[in-house]
PDB file of N, CA and C in Angstrom:
ATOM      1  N   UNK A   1       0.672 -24.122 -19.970  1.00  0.00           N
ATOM      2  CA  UNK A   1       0.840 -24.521 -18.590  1.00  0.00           C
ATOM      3  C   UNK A   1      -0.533 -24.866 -18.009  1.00  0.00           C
ATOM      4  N   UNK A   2      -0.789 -25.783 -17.758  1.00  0.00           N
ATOM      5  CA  UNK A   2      -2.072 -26.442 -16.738  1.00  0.00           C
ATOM      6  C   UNK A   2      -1.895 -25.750 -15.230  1.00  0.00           C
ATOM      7  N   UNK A   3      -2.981 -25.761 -14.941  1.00  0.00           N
ATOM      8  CA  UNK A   3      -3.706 -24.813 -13.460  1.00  0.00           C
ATOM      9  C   UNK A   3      -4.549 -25.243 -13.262  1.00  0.00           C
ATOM     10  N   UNK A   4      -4.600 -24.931 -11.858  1.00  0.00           N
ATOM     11  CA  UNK A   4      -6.069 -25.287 -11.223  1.00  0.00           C
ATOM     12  C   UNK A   4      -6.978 -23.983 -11.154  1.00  0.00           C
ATOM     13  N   UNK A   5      -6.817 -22.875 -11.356  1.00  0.00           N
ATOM     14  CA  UNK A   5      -7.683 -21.881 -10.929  1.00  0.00           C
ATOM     15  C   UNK A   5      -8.509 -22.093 -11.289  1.00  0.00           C
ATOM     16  N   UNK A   6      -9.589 -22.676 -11.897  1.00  0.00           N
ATOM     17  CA  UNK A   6     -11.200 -23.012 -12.493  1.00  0.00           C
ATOM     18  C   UNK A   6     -11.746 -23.275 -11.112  1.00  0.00           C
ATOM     19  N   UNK A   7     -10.756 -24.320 -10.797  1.00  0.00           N
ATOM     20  CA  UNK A   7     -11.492 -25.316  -9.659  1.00  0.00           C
ATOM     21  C   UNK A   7     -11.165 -24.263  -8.486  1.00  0.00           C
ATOM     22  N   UNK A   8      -9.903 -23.926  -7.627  1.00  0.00           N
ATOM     23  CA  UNK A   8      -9.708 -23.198  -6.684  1.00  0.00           C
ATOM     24  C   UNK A   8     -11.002 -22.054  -6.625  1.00  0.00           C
ATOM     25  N   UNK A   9     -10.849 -21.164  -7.779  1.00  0.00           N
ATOM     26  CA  UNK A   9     -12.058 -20.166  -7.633  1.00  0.00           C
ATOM     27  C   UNK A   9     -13.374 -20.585  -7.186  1.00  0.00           C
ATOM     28  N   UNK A  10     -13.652 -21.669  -7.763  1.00  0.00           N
ATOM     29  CA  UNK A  10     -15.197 -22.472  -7.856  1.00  0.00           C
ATOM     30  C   UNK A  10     -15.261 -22.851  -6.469  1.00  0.00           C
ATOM     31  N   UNK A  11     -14.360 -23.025  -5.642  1.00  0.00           N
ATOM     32  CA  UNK A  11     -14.290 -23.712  -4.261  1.00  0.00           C
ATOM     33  C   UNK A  11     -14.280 -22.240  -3.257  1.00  0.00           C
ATOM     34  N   UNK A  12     -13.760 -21.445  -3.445  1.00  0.00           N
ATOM     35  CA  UNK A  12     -14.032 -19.909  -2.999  1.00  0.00           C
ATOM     36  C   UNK A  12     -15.407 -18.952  -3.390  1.00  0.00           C
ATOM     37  N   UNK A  13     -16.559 -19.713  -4.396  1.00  0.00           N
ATOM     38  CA  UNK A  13     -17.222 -19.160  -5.081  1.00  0.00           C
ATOM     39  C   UNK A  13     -17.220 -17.568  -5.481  1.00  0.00           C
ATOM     40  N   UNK A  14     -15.891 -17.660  -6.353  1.00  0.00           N
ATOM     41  CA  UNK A  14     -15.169 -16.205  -6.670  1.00  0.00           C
ATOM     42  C   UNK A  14     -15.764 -16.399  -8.214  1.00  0.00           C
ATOM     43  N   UNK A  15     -16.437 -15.274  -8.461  1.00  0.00           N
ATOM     44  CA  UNK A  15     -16.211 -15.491 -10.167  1.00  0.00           C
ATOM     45  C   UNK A  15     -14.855 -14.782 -10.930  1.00  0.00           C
ATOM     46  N   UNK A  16     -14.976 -14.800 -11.857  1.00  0.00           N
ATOM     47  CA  UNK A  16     -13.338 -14.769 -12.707  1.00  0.00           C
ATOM     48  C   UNK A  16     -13.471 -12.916 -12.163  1.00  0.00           C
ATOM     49  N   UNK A  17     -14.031 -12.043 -12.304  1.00  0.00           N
ATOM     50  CA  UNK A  17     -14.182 -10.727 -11.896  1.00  0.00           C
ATOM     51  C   UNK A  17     -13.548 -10.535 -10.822  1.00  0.00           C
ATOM     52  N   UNK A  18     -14.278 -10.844  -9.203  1.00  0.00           N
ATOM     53  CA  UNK A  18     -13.804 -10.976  -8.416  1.00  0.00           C
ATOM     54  C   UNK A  18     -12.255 -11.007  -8.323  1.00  0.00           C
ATOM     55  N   UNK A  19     -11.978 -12.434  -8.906  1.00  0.00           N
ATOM     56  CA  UNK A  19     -10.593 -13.138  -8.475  1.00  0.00           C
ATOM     57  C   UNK A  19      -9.507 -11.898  -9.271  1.00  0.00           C
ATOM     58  N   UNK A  20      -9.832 -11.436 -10.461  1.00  0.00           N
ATOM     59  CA  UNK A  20      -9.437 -10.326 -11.420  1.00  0.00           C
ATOM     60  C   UNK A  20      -9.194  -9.044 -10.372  1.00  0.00           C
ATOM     61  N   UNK A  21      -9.999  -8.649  -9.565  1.00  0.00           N
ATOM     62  CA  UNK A  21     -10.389  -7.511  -8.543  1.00  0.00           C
ATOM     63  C   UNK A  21      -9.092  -7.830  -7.269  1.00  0.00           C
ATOM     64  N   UNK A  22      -9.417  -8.911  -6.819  1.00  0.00           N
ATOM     65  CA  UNK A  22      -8.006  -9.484  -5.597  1.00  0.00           C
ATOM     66  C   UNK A  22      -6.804  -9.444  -6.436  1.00  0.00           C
ATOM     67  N   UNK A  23      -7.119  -9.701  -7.400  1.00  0.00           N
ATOM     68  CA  UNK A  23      -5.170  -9.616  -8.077  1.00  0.00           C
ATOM     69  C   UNK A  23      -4.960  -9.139  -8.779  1.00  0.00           C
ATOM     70  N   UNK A  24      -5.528  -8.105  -9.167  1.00  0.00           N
ATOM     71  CA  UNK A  24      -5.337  -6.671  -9.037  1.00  0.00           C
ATOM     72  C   UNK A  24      -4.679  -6.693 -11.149  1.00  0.00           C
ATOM     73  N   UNK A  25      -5.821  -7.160 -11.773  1.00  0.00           N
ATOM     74  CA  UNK A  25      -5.638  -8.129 -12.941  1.00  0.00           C
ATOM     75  C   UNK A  25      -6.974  -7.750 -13.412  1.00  0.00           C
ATOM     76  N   UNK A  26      -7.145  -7.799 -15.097  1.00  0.00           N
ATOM     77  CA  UNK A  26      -8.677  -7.764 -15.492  1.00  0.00           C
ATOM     78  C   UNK A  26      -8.910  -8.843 -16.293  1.00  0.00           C
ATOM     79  N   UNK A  27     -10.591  -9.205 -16.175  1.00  0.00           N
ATOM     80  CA  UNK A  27     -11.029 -10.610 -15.861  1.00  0.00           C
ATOM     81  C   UNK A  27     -10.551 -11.062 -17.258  1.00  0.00           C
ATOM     82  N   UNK A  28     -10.023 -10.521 -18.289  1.00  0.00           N
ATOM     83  CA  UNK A  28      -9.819 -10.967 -19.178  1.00  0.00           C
ATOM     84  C   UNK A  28      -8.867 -11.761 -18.979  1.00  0.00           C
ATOM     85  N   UNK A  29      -7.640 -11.281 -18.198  1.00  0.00           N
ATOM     86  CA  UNK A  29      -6.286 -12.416 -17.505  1.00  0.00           C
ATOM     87  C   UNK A  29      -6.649 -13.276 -17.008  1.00  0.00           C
ATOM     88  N   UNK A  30      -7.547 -13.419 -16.350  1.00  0.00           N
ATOM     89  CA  UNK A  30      -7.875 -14.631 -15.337  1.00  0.00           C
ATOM     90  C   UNK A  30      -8.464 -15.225 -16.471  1.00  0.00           C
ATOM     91  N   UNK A  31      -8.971 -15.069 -17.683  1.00  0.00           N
ATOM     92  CA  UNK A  31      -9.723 -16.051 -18.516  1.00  0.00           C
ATOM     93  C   UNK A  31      -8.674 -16.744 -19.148  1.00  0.00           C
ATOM     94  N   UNK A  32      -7.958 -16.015 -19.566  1.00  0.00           N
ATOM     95  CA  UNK A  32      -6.791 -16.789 -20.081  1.00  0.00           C
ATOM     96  C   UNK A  32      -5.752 -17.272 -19.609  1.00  0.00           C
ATOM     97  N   UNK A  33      -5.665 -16.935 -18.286  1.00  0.00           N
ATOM     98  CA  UNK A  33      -5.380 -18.249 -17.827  1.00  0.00           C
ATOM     99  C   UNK A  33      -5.983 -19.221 -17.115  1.00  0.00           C
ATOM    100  N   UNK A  34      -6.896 -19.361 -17.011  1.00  0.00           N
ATOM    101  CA  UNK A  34      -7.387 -20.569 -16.672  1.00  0.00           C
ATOM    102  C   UNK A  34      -7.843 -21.171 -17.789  1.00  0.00           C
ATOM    103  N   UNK A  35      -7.996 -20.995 -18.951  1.00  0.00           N
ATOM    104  CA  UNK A  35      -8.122 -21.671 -20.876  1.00  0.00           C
ATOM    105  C   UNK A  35      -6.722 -21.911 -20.666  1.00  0.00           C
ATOM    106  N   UNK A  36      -5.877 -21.595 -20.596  1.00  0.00           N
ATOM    107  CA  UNK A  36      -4.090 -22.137 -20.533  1.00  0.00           C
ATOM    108  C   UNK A  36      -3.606 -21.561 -21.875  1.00  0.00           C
ATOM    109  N   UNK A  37      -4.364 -20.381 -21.974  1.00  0.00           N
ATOM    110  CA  UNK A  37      -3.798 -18.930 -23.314  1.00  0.00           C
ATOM    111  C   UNK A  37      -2.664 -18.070 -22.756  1.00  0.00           C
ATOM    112  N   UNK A  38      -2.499 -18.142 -21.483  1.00  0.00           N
ATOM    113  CA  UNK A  38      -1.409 -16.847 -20.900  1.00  0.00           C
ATOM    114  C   UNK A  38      -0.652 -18.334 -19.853  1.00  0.00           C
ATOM    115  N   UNK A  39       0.466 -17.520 -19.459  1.00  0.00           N
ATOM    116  CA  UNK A  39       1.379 -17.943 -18.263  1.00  0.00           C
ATOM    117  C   UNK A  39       1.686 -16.786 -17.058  1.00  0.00           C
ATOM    118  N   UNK A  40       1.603 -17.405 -16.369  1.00  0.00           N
ATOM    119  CA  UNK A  40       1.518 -15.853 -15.505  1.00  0.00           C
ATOM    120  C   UNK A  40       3.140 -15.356 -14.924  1.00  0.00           C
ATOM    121  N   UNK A  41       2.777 -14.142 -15.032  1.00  0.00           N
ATOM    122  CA  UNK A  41       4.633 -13.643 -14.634  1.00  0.00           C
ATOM    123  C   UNK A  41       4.380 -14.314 -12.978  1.00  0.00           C
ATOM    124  N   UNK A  42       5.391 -14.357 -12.690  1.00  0.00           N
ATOM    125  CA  UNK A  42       6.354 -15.008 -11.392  1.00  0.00           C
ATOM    126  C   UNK A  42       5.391 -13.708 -10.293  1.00  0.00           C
ATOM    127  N   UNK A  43       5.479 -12.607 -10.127  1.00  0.00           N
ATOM    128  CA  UNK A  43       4.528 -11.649  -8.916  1.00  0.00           C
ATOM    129  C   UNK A  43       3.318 -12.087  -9.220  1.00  0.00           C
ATOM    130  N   UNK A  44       2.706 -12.310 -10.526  1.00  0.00           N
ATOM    131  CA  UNK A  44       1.065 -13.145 -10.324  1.00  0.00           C
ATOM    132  C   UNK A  44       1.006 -14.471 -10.142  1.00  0.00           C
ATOM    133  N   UNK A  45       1.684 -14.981 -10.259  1.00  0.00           N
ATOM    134  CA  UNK A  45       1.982 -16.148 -10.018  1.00  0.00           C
ATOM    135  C   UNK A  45       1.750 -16.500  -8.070  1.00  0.00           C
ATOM    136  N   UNK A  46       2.780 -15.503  -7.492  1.00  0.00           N
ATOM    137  CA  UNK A  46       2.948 -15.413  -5.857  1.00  0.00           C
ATOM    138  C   UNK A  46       1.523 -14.896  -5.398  1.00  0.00           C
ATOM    139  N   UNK A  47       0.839 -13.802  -6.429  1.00  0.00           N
ATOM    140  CA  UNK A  47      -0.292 -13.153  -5.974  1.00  0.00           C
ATOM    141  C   UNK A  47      -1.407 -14.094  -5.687  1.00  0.00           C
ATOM    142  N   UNK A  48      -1.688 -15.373  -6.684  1.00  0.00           N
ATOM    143  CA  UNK A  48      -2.900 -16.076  -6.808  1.00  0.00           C
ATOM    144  C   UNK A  48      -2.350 -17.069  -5.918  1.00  0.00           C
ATOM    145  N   UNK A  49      -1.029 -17.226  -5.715  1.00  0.00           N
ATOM    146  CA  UNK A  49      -1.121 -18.584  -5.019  1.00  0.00           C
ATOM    147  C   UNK A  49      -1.045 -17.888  -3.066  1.00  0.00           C
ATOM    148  N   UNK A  50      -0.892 -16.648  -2.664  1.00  0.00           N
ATOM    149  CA  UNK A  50      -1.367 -16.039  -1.527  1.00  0.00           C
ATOM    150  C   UNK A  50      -3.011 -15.998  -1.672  1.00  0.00           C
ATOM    151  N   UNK A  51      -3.660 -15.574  -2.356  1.00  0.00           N
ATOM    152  CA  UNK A  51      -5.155 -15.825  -2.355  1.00  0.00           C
ATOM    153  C   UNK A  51      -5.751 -17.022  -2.206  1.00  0.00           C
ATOM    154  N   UNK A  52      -5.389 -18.110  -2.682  1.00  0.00           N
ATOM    155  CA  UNK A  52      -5.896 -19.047  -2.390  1.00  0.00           C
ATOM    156  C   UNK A  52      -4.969 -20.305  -1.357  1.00  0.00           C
ATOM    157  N   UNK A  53      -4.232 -19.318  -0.481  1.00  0.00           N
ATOM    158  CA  UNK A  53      -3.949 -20.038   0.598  1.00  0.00           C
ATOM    159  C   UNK A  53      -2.635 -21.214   0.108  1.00  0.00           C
ATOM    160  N   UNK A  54      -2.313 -21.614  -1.333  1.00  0.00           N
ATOM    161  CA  UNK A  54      -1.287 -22.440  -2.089  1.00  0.00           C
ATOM    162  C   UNK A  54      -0.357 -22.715  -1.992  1.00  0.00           C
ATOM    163  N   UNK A  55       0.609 -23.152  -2.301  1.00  0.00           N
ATOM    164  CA  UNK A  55       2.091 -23.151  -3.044  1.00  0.00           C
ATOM    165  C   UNK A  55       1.872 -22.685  -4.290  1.00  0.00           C
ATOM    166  N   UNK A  56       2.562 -21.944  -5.250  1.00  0.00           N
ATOM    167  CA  UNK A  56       2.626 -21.609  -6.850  1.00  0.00           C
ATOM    168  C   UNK A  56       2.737 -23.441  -7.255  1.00  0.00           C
ATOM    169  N   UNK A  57       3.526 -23.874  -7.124  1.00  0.00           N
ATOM    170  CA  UNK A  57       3.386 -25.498  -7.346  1.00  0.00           C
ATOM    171  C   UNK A  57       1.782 -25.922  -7.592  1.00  0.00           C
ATOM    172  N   UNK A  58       1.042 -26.094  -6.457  1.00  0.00           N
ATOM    173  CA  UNK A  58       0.113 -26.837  -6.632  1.00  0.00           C
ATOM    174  C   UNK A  58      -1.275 -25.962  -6.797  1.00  0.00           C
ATOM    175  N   UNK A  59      -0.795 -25.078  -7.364  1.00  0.00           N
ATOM    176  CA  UNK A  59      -1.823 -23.857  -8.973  1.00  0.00           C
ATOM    177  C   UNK A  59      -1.387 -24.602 -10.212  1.00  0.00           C
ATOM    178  N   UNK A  60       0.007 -24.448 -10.378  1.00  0.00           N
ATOM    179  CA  UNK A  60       0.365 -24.148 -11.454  1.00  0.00           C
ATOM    180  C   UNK A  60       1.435 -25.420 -12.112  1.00  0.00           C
ATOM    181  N   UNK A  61       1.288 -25.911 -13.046  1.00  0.00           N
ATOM    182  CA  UNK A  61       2.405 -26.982 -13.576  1.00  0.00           C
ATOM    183  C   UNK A  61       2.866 -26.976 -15.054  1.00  0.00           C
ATOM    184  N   UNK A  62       3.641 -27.214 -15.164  1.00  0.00           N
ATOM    185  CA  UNK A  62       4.497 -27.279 -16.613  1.00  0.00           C
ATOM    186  C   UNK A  62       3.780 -28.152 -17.599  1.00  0.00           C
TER     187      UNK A  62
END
């Protein structure tokens, strides 16, 4: 699944830690998904796209 979180974070100047710390996730998750190694369950999914203000849509695409 393609995402934007590389870019969203980079525009919040969050490093992957941080963003790991708000969603309550370790930075190892946030690495993989933003490499497009994981898919995120549907509550992280709602979690990252409330952090960065989103729709889950326009994070996240098929």
């Amino acid at each position: 699944m393609k995402n934007r979180l590389r870019d969203l974070r980079g525009e919040k100047g969050w490093s992957q830690a941080r963003l790991a710390e708000l969603a309550r996730v370790s930075r190892q998750t946030i690495q993989a998904l933003e490499s497009g190694r994981y898919d995120p369950s549907l509550p992280l999914a709602f979690t990252l796209a409330k952090l960065f203000g989103r729709r889950i849509e326009d994070i996240f695409e098929p």
